[in-house]
C-alpha atoms as a PDB file:
ATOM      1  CA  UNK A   1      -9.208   7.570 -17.872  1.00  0.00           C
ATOM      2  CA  UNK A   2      -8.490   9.402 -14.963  1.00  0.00           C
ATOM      3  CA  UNK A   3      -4.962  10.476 -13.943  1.00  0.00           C
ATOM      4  CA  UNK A   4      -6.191   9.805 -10.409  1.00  0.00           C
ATOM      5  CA  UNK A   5      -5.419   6.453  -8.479  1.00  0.00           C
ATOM      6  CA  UNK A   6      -7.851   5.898  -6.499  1.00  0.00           C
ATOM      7  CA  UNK A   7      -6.202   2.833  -4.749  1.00  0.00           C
ATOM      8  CA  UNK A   8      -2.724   1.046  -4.720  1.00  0.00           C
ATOM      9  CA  UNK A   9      -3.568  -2.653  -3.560  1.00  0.00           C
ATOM     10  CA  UNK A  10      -0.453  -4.511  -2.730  1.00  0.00           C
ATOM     11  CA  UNK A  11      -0.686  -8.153  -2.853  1.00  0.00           C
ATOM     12  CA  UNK A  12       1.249 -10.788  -4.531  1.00  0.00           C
ATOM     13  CA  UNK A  13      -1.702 -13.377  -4.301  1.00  0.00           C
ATOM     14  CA  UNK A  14      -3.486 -13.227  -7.554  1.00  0.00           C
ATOM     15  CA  UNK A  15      -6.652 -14.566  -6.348  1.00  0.00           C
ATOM     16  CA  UNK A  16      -7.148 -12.430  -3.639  1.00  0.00           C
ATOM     17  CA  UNK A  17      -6.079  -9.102  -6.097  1.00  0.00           C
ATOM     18  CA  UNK A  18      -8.876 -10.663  -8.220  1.00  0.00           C
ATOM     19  CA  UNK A  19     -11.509 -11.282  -5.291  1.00  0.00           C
ATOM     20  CA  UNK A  20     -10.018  -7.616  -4.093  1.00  0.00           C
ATOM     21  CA  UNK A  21     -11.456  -5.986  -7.389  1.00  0.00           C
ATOM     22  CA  UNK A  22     -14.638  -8.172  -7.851  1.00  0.00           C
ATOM     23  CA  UNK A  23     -15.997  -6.739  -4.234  1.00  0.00           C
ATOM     24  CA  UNK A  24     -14.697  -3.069  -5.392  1.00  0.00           C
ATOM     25  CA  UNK A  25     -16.310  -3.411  -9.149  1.00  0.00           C
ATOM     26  CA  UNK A  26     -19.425  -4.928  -7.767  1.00  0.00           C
ATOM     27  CA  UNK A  27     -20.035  -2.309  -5.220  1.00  0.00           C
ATOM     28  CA  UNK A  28     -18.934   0.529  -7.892  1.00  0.00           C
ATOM     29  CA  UNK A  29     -16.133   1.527  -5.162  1.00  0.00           C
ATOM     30  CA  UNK A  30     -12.968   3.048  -7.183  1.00  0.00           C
ATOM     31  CA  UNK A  31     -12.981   3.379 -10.568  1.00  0.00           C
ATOM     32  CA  UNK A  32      -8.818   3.315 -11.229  1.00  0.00           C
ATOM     33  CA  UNK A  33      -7.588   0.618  -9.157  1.00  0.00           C
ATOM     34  CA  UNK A  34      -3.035   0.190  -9.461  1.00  0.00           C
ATOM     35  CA  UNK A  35      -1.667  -3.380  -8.375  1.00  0.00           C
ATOM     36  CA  UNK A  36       1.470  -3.849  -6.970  1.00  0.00           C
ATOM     37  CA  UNK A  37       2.524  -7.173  -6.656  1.00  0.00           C
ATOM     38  CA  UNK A  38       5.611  -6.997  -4.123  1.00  0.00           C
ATOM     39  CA  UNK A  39       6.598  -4.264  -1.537  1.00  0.00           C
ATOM     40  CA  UNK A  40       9.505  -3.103  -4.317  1.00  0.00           C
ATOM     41  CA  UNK A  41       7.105  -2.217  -6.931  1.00  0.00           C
ATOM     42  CA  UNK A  42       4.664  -0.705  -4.689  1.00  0.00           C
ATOM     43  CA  UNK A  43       7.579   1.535  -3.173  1.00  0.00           C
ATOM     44  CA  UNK A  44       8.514   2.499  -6.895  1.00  0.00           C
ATOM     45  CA  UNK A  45       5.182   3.979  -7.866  1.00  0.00           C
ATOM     46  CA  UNK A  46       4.750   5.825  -4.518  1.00  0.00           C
ATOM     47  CA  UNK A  47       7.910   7.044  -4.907  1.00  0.00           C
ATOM     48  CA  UNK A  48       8.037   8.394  -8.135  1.00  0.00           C
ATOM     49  CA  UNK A  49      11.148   6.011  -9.013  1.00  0.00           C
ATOM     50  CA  UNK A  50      11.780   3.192 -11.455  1.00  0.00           C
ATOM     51  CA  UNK A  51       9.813   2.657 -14.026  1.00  0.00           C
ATOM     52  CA  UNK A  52       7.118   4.742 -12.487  1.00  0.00           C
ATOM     53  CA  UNK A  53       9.870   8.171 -12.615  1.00  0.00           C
ATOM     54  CA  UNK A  54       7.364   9.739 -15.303  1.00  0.00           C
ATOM     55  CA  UNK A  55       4.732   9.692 -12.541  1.00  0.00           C
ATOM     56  CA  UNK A  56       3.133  12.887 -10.975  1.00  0.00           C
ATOM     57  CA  UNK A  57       3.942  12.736  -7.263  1.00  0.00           C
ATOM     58  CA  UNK A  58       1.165  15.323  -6.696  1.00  0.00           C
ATOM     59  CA  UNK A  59      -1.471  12.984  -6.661  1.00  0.00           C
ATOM     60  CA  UNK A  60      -1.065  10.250  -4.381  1.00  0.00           C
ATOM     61  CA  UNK A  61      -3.539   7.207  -4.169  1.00  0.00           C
ATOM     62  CA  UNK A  62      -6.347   7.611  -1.267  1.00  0.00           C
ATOM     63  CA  UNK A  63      -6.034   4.521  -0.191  1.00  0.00           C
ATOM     64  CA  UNK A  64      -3.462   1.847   0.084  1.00  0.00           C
ATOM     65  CA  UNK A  65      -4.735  -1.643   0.485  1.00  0.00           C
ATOM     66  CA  UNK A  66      -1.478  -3.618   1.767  1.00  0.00           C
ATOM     67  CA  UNK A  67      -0.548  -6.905   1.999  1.00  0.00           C
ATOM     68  CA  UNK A  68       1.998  -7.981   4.890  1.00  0.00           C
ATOM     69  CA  UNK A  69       3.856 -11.083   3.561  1.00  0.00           C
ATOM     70  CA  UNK A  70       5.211  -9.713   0.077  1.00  0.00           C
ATOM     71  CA  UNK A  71       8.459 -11.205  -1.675  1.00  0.00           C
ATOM     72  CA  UNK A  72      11.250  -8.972  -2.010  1.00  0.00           C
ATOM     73  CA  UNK A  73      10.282  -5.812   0.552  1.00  0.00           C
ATOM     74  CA  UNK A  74       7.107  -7.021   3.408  1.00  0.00           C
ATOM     75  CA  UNK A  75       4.431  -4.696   3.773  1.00  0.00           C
ATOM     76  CA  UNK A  76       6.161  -3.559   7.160  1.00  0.00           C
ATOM     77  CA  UNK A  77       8.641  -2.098   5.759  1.00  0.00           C
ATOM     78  CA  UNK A  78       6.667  -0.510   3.098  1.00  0.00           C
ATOM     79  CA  UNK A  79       3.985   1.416   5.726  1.00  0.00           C
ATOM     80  CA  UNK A  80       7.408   2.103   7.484  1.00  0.00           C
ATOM     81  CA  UNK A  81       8.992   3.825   4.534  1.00  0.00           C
ATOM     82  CA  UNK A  82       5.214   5.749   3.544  1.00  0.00           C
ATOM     83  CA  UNK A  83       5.083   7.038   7.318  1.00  0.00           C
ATOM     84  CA  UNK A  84       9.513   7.774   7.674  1.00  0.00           C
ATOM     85  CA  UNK A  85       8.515  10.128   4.497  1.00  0.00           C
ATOM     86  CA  UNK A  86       6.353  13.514   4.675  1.00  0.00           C
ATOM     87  CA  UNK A  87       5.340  13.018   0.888  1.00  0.00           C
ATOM     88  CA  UNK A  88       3.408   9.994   1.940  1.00  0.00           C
ATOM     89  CA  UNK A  89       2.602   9.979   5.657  1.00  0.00           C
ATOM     90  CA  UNK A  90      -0.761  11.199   5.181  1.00  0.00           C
ATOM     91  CA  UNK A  91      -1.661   8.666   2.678  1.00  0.00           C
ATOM     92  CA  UNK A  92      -4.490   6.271   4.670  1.00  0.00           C
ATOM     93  CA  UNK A  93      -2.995   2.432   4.997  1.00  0.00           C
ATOM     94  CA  UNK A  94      -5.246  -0.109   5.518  1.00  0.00           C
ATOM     95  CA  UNK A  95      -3.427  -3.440   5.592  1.00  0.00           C
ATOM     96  CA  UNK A  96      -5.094  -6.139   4.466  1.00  0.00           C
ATOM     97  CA  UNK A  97      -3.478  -9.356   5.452  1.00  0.00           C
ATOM     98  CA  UNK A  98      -4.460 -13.542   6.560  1.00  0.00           C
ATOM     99  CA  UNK A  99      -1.736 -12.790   9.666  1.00  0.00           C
ATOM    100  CA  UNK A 100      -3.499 -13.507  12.337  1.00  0.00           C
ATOM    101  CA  UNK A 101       0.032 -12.854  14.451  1.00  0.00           C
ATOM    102  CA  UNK A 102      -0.592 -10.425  16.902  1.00  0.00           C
ATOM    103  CA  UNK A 103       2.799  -8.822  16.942  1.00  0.00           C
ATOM    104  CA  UNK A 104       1.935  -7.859  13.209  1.00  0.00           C
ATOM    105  CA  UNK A 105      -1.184  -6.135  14.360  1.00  0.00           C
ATOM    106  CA  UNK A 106       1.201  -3.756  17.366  1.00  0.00           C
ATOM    107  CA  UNK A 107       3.700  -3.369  14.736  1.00  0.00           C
ATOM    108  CA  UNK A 108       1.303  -1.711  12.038  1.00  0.00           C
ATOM    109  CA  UNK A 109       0.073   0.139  14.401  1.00  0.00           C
ATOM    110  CA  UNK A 110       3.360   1.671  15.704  1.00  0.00           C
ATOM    111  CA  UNK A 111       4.243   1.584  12.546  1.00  0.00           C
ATOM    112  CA  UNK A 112       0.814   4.075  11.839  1.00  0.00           C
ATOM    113  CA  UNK A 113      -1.186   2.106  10.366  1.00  0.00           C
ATOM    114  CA  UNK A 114      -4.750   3.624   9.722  1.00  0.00           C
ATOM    115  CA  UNK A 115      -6.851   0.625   9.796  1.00  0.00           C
ATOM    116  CA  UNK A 116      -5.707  -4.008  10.323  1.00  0.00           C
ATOM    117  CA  UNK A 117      -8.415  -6.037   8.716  1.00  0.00           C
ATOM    118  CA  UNK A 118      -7.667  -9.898   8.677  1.00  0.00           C
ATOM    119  CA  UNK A 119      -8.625 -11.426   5.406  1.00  0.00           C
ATOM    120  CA  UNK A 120     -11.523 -13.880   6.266  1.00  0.00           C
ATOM    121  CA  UNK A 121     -10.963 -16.848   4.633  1.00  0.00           C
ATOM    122  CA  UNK A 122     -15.140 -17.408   3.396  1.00  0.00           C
ATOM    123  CA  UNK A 123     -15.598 -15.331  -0.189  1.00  0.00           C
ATOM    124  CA  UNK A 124     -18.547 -13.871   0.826  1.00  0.00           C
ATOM    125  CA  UNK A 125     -17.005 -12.467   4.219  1.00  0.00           C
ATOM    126  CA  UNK A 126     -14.065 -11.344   2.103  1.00  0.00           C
ATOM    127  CA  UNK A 127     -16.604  -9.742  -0.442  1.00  0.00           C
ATOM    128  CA  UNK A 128     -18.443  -7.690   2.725  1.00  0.00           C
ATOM    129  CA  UNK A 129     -14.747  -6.779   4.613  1.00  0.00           C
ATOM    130  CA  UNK A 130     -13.472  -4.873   1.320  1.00  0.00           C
ATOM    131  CA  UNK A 131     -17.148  -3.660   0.445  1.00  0.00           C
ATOM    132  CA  UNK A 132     -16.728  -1.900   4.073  1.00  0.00           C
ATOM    133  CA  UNK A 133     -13.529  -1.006   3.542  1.00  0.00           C
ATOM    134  CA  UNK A 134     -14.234   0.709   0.655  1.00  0.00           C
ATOM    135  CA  UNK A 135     -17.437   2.375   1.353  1.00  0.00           C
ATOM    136  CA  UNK A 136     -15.733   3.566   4.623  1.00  0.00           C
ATOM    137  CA  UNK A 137     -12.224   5.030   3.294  1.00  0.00           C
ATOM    138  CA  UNK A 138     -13.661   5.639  -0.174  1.00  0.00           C
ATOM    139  CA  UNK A 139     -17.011   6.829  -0.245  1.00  0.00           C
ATOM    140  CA  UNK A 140     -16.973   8.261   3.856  1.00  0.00           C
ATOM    141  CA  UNK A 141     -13.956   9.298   4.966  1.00  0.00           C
ATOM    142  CA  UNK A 142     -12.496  12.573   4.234  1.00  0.00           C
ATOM    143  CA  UNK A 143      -9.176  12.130   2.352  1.00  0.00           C
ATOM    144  CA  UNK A 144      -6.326  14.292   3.050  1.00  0.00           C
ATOM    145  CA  UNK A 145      -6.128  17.449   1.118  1.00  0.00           C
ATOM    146  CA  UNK A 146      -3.678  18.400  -0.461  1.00  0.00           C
ATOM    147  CA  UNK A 147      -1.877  20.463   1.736  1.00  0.00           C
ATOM    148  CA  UNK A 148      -1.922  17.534   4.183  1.00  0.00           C
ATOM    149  CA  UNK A 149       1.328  16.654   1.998  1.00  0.00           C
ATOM    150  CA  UNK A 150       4.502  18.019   2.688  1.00  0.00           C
ATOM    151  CA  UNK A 151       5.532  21.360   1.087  1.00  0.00           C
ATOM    152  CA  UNK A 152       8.641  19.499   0.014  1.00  0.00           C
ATOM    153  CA  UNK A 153       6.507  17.879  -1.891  1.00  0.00           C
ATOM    154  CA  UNK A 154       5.560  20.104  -4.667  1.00  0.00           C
ATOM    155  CA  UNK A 155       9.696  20.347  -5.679  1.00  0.00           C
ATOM    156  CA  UNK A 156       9.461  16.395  -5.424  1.00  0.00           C
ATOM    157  CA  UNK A 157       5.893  16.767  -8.024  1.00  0.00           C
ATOM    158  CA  UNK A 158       8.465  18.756 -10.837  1.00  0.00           C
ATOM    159  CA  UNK A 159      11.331  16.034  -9.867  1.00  0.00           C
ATOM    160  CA  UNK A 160       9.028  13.432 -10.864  1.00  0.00           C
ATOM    161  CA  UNK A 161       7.807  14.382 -14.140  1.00  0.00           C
ATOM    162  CA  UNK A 162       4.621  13.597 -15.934  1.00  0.00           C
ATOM    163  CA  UNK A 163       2.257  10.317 -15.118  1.00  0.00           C
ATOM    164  CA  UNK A 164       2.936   7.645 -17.036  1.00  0.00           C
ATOM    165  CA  UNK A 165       1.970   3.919 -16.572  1.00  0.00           C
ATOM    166  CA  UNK A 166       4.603   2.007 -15.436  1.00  0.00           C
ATOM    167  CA  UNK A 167       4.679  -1.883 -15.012  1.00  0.00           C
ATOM    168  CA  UNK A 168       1.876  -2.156 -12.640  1.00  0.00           C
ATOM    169  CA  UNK A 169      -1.051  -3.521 -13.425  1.00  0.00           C
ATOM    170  CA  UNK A 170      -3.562  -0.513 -13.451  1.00  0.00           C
ATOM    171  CA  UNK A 171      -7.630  -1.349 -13.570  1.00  0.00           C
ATOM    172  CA  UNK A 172      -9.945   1.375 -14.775  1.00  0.00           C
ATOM    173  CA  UNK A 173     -13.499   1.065 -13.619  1.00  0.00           C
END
């Protein structure tokens, strides 16, 4: 298994995590895959903290797929607290929510948002939006090197210790 993630998807609805890693599996997309289930737990393994305090900051995910309306911390606040940090403000966001509010959609992206894809309701729609989405930021885009991380962060990398699992739920391809 790679010590890579590949993606952090942040939802807290299991049947859209699990129609979320059919359309990635089918479409051979990411191979390690990290769930995050609330805005607290996804904010502990990007942060190094928690029960995720044995992980290696130095290698970030290259995608976050984020949900908006999470229990305990929204998915606001958690692109607000990746973008308000230089260890994580180059990581690409692309939330992934049913708001179809559009003062969620100017608050993402003043927020710095990369990319707000509404979650179509149809499977097969839903299927084809993360197929894009993961051809495009996956398999297309350029991620951020690392030196697109703050220098700061390479103290933070020692700080944090070794990878280790955590509590999330992590899917190997």
């Amino acid at each position: 298994m790679s010590n890579e993630v590949e993606i952090l998807l942040v939802d807290d609805s299991p049947e859209d995590v699990e129609l979320t890693m059919r359309a990635l599996r089918r479409n051979k997309i990411a191979n390690d895959i990290q769930v995050a289930e609330d805005g607290v737990e996804a904010l502990d393994f990007l942060f190094c903290r928690g029960p995720h305090q044995d992980r290696a900051f130095s290698q970030p995910p290259k995608l976050v797929l984020l949900d908006l309306k999470l229990p305990k911390v929204d998915g606001l606040e958690v692109l607000r607290a990746m973008r308000a940090d230089e260890r994580t403000r180059a990581i690409p966001v692309v939330i992934l929510t049913s708001s179809k509010e559009q003062k969620d959609l100017i608050k993402g992206y003043n927020l710095g948002v990369n990319a707000f894809v509404q979650k179509p309701v149809d499977f097969e729609q839903f299927a084809e939006a993360i197929r894009q989405i993961g051809m495009f930021w996956m398999l297309i885009n350029q991620a951020p090197p690392p030196a697109a991380f703050a220098e700061s962060s390479l103290a933070e990398a020692k700080a944090c210790g070794k990878r280790g699992a955590g509590s999330l739920k992590r899917y190997a391809g």
